[in-house]
N, C-alpha and C. Protein backbone atom coordinates (compact mmCIF):
# COMPACT_ATOMS: atom_id res chain seq x y z
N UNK A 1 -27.36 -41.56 108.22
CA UNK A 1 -28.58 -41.47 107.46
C UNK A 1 -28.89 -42.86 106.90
N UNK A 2 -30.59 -43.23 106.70
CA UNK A 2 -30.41 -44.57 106.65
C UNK A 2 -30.29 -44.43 104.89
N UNK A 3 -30.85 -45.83 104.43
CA UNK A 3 -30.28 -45.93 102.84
C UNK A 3 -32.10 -45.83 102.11
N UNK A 4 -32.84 -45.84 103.23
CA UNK A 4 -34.34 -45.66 102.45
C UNK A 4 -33.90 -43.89 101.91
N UNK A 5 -33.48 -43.43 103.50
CA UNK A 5 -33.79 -41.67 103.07
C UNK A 5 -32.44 -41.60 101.99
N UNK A 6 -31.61 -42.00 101.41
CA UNK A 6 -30.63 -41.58 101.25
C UNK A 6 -31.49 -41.92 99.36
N UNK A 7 -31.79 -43.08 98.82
CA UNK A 7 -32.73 -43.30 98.11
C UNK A 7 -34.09 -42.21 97.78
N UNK A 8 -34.58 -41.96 98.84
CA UNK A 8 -35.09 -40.91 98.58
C UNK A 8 -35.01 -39.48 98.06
N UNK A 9 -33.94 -39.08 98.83
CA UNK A 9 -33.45 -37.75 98.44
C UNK A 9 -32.90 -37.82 96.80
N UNK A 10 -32.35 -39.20 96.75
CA UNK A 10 -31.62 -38.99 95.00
C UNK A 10 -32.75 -38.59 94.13
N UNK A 11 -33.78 -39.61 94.89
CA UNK A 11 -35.09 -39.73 93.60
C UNK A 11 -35.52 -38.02 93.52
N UNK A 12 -35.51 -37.47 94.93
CA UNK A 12 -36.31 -35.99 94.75
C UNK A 12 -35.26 -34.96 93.91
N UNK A 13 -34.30 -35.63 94.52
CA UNK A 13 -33.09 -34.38 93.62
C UNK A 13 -33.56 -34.59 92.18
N UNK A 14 -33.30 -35.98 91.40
CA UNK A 14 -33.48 -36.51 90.21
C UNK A 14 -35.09 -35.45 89.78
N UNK A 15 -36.05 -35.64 90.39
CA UNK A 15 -37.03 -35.38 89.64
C UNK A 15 -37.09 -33.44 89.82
N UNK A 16 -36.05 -32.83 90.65
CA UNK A 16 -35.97 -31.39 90.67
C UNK A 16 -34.95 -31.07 89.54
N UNK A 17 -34.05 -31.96 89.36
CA UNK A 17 -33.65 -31.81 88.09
C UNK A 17 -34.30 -31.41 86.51
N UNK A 18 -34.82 -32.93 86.53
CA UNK A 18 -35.79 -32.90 85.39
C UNK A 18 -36.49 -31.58 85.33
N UNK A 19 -37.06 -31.14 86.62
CA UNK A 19 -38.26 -30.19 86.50
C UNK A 19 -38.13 -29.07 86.33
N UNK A 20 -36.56 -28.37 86.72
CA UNK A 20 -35.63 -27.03 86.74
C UNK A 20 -35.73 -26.93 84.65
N UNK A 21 -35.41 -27.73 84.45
CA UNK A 21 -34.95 -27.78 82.79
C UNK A 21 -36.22 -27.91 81.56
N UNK A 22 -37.33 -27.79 82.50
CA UNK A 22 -38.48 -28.05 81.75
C UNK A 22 -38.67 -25.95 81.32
N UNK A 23 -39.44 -25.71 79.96
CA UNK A 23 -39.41 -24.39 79.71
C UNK A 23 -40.46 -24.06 79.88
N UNK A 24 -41.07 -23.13 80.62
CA UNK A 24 -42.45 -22.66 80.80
C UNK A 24 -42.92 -21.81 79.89
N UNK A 25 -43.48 -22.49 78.58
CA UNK A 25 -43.81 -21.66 77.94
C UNK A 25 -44.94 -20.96 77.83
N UNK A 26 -45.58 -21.23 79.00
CA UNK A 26 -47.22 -20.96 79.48
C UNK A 26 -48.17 -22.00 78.98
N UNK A 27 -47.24 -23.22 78.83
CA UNK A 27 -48.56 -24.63 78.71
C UNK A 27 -48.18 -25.13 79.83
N UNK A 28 -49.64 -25.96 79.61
CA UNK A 28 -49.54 -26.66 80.98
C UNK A 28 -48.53 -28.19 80.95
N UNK A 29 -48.58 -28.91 81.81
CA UNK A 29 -46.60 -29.85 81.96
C UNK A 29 -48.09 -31.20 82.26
N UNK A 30 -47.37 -32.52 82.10
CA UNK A 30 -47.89 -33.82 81.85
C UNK A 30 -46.88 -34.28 82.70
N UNK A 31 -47.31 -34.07 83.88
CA UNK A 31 -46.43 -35.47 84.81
C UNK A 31 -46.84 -36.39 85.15
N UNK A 32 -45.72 -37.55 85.31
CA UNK A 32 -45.88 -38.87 85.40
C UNK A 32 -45.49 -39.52 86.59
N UNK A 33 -46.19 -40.32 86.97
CA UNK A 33 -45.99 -41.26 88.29
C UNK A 33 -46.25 -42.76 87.68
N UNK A 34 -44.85 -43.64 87.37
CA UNK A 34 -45.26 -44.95 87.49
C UNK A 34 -44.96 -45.51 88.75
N UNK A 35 -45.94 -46.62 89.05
CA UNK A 35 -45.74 -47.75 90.05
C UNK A 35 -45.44 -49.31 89.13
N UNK A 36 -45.32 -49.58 90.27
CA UNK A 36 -45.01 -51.69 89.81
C UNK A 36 -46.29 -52.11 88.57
N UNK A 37 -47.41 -51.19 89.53
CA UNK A 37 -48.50 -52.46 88.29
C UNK A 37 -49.05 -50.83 87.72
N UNK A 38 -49.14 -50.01 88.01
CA UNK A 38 -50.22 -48.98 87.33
C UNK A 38 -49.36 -47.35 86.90
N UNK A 39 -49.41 -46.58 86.10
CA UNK A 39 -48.83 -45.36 85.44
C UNK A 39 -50.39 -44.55 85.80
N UNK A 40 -49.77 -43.34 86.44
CA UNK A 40 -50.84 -42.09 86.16
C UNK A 40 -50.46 -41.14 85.43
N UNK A 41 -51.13 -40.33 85.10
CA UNK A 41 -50.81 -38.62 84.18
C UNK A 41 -51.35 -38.14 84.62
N UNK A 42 -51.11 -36.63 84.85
CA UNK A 42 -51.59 -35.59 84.78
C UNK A 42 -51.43 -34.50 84.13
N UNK A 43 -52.01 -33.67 83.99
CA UNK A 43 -52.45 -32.37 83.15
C UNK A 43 -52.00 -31.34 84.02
N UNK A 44 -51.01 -30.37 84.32
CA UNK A 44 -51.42 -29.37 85.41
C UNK A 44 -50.75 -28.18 84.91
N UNK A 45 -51.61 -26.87 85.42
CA UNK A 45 -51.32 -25.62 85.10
C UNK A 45 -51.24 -24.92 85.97
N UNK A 46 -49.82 -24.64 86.09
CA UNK A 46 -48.74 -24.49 87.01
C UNK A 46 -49.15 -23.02 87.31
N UNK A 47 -49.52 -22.44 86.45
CA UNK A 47 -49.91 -20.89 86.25
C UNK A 47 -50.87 -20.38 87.37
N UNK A 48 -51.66 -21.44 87.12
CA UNK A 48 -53.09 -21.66 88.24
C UNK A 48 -52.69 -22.20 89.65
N UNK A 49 -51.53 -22.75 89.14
CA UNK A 49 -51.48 -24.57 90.62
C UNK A 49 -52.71 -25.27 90.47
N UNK A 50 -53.43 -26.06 89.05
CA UNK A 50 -54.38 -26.42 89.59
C UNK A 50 -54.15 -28.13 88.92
N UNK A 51 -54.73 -29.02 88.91
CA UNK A 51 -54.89 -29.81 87.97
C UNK A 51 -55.79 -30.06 87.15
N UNK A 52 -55.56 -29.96 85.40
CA UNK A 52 -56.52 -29.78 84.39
C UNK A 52 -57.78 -30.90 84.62
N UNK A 53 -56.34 -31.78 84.02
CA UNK A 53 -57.00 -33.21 83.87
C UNK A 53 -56.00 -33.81 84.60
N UNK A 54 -56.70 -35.41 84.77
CA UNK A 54 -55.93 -36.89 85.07
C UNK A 54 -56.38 -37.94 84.53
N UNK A 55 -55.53 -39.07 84.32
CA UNK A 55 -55.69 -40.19 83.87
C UNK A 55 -54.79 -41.39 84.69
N UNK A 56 -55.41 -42.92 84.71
CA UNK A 56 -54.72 -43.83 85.49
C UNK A 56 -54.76 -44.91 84.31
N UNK A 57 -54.24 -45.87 84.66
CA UNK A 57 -54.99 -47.31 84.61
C UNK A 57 -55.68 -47.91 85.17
N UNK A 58 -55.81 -46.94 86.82
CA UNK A 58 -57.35 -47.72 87.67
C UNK A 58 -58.40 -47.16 86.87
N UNK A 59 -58.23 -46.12 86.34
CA UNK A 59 -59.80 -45.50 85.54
C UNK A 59 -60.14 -46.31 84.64
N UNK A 60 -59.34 -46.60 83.49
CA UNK A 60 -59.45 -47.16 82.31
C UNK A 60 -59.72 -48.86 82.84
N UNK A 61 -60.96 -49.55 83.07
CA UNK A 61 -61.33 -50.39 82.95
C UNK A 61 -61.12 -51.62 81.81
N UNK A 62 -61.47 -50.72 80.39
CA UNK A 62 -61.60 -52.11 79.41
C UNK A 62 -60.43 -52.06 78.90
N UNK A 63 -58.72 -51.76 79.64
CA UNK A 63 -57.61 -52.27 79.18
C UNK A 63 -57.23 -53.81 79.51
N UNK A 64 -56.65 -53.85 78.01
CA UNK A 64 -56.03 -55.43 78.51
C UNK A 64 -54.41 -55.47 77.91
N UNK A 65 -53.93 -56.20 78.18
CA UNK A 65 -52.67 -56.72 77.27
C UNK A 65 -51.32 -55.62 78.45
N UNK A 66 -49.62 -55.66 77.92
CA UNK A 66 -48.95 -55.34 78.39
C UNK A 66 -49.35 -54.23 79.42
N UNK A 67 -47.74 -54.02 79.85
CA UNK A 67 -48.67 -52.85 80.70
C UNK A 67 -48.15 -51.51 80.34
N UNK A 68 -47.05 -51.37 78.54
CA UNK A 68 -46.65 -51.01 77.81
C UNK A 68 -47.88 -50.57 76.61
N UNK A 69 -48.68 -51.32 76.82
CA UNK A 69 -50.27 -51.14 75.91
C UNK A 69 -50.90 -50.51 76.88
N UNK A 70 -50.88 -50.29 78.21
CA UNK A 70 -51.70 -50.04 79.03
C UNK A 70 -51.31 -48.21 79.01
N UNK A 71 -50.29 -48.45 78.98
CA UNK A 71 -49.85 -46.82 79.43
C UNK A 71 -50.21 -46.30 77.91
N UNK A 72 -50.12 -46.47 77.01
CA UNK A 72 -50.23 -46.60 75.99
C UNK A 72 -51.64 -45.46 75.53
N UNK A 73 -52.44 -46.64 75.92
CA UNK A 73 -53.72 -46.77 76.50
C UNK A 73 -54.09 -45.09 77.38
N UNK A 74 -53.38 -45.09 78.20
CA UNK A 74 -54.02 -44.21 79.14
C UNK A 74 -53.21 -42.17 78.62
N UNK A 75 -52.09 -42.65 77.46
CA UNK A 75 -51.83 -41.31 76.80
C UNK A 75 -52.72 -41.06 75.66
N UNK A 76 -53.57 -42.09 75.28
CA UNK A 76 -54.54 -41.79 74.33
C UNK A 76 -55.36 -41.07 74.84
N UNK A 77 -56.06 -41.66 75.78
CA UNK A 77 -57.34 -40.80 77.25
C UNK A 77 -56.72 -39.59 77.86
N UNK A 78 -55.80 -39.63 78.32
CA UNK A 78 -55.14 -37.89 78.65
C UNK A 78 -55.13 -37.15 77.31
N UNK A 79 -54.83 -37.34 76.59
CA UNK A 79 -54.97 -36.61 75.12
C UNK A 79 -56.20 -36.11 74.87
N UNK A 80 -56.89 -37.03 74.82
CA UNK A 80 -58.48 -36.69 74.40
C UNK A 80 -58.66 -35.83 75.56
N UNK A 81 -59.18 -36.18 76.77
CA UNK A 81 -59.74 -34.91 77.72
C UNK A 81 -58.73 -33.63 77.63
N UNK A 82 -57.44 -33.68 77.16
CA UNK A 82 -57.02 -32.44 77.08
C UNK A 82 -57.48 -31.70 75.73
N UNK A 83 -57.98 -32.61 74.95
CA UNK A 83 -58.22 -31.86 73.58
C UNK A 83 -59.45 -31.19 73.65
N UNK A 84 -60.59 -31.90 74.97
CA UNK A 84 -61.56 -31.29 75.40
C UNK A 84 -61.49 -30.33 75.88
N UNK A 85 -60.36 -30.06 76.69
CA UNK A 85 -60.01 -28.90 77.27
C UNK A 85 -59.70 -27.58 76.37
N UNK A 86 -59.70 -27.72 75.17
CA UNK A 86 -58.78 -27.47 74.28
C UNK A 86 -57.34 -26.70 74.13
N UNK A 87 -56.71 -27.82 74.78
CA UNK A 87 -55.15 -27.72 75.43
C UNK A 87 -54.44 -29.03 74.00
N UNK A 88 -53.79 -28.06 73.02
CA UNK A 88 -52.96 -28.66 72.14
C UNK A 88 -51.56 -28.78 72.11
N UNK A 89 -51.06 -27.99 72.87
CA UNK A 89 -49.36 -28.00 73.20
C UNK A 89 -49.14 -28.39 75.11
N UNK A 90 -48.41 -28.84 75.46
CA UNK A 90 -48.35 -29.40 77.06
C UNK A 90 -46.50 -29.58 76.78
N UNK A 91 -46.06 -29.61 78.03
CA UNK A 91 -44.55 -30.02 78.41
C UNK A 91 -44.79 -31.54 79.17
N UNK A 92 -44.02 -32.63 78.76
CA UNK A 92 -43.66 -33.61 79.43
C UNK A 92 -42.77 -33.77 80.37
N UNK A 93 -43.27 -33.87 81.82
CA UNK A 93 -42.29 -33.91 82.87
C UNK A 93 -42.34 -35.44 83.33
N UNK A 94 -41.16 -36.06 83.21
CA UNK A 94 -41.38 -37.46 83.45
C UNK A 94 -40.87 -37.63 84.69
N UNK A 95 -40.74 -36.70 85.61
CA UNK A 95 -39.84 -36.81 86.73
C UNK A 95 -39.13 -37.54 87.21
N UNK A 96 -39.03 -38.59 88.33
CA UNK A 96 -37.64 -39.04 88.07
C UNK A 96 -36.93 -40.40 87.58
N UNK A 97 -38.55 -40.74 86.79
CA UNK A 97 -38.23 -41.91 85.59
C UNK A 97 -37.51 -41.36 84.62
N UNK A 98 -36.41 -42.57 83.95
CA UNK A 98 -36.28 -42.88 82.73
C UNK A 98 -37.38 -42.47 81.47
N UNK A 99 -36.67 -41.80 80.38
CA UNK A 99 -37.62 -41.59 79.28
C UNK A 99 -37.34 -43.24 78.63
N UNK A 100 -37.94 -43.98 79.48
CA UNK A 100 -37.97 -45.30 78.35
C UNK A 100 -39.01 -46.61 79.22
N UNK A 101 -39.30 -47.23 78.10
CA UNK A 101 -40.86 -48.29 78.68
C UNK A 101 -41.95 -47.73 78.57
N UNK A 102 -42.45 -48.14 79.82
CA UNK A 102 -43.99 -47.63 79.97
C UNK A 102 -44.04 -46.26 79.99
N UNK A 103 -43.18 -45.56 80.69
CA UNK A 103 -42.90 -43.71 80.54
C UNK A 103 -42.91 -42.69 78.80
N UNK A 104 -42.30 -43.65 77.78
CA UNK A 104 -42.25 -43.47 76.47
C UNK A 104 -43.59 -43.93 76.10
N UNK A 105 -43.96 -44.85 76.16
CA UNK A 105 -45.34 -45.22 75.64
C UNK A 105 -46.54 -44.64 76.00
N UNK A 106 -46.27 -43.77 77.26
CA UNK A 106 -47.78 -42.61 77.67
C UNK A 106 -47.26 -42.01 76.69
N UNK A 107 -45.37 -41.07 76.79
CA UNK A 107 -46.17 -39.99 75.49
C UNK A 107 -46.12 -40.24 74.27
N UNK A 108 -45.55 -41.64 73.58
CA UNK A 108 -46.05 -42.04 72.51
C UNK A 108 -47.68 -41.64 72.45
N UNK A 109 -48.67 -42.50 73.08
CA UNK A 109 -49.88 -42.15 73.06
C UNK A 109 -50.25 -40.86 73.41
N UNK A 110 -49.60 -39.90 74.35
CA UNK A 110 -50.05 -38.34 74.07
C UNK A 110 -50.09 -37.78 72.45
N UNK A 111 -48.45 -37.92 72.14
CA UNK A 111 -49.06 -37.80 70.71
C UNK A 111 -50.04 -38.37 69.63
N UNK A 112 -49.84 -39.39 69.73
CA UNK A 112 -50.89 -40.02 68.83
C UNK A 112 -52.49 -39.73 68.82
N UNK A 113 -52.36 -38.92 70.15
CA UNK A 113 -53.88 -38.65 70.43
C UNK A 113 -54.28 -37.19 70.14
N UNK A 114 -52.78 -36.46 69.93
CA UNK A 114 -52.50 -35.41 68.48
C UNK A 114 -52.62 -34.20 69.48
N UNK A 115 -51.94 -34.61 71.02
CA UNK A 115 -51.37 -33.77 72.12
C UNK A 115 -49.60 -33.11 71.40
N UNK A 116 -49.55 -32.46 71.40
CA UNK A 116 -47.68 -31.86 71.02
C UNK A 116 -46.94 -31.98 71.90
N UNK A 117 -46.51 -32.73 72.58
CA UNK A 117 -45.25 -31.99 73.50
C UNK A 117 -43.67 -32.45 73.18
């Protein structure tokens, strides 16, 4: 087996981990995808299979500064359209990132944007 797939499989195991241990309490879950330069979120209700909301840093145009401000940035904006939604409690699935960096600083800004999870 080569060492890309072998890399791969850890990452999928890793993020079936995370995702087995998450509690369905009938909110909807906030997963995360970072890359090198950009973090997305999503909103999804698993109940449905659908997705609520989303948020990037390609959306968010007038960010500037780290890319720790950026994610930052973009748990403030998932917050708000979920508050539009009026979705106040959500589960954080960070899949098979680290809870730390730019991954902590979306849900720093989920909360702050007065999302619960």
């Amino acid at each position: 087996m080569s060492l890309k797939r072998k890399i791969e499989q850890r990452t999928e195991r890793r993020a079936l981990r995370v995702r087995g241990r998450l509690t369905r309490g009938g909110h909807p879950r906030v997963a995360v995808f970072r890359s090198a330069r950009n973090i997305y979120a999503q909103l999804i209700d698993d109940s449905a299979q659908r997705t609520l909301a989303s948020c990037s840093t390609l959306e968010l145009s007038n960010i500037s500064g780290s890319k720790k401000e950026q994610a930052h940035a973009v748990g403030l904006e998932l917050a708000k359209r979920a508050k539009a939604l009026n979705v106040d409690h959500a589960i954080f699935d960070r899949g098979s990132f680290l809870y730390h960096g730019r991954v902590q600083a979306l849900a720093e800004g989920l909360r702050a944007g007065g999302l619960t999870i």
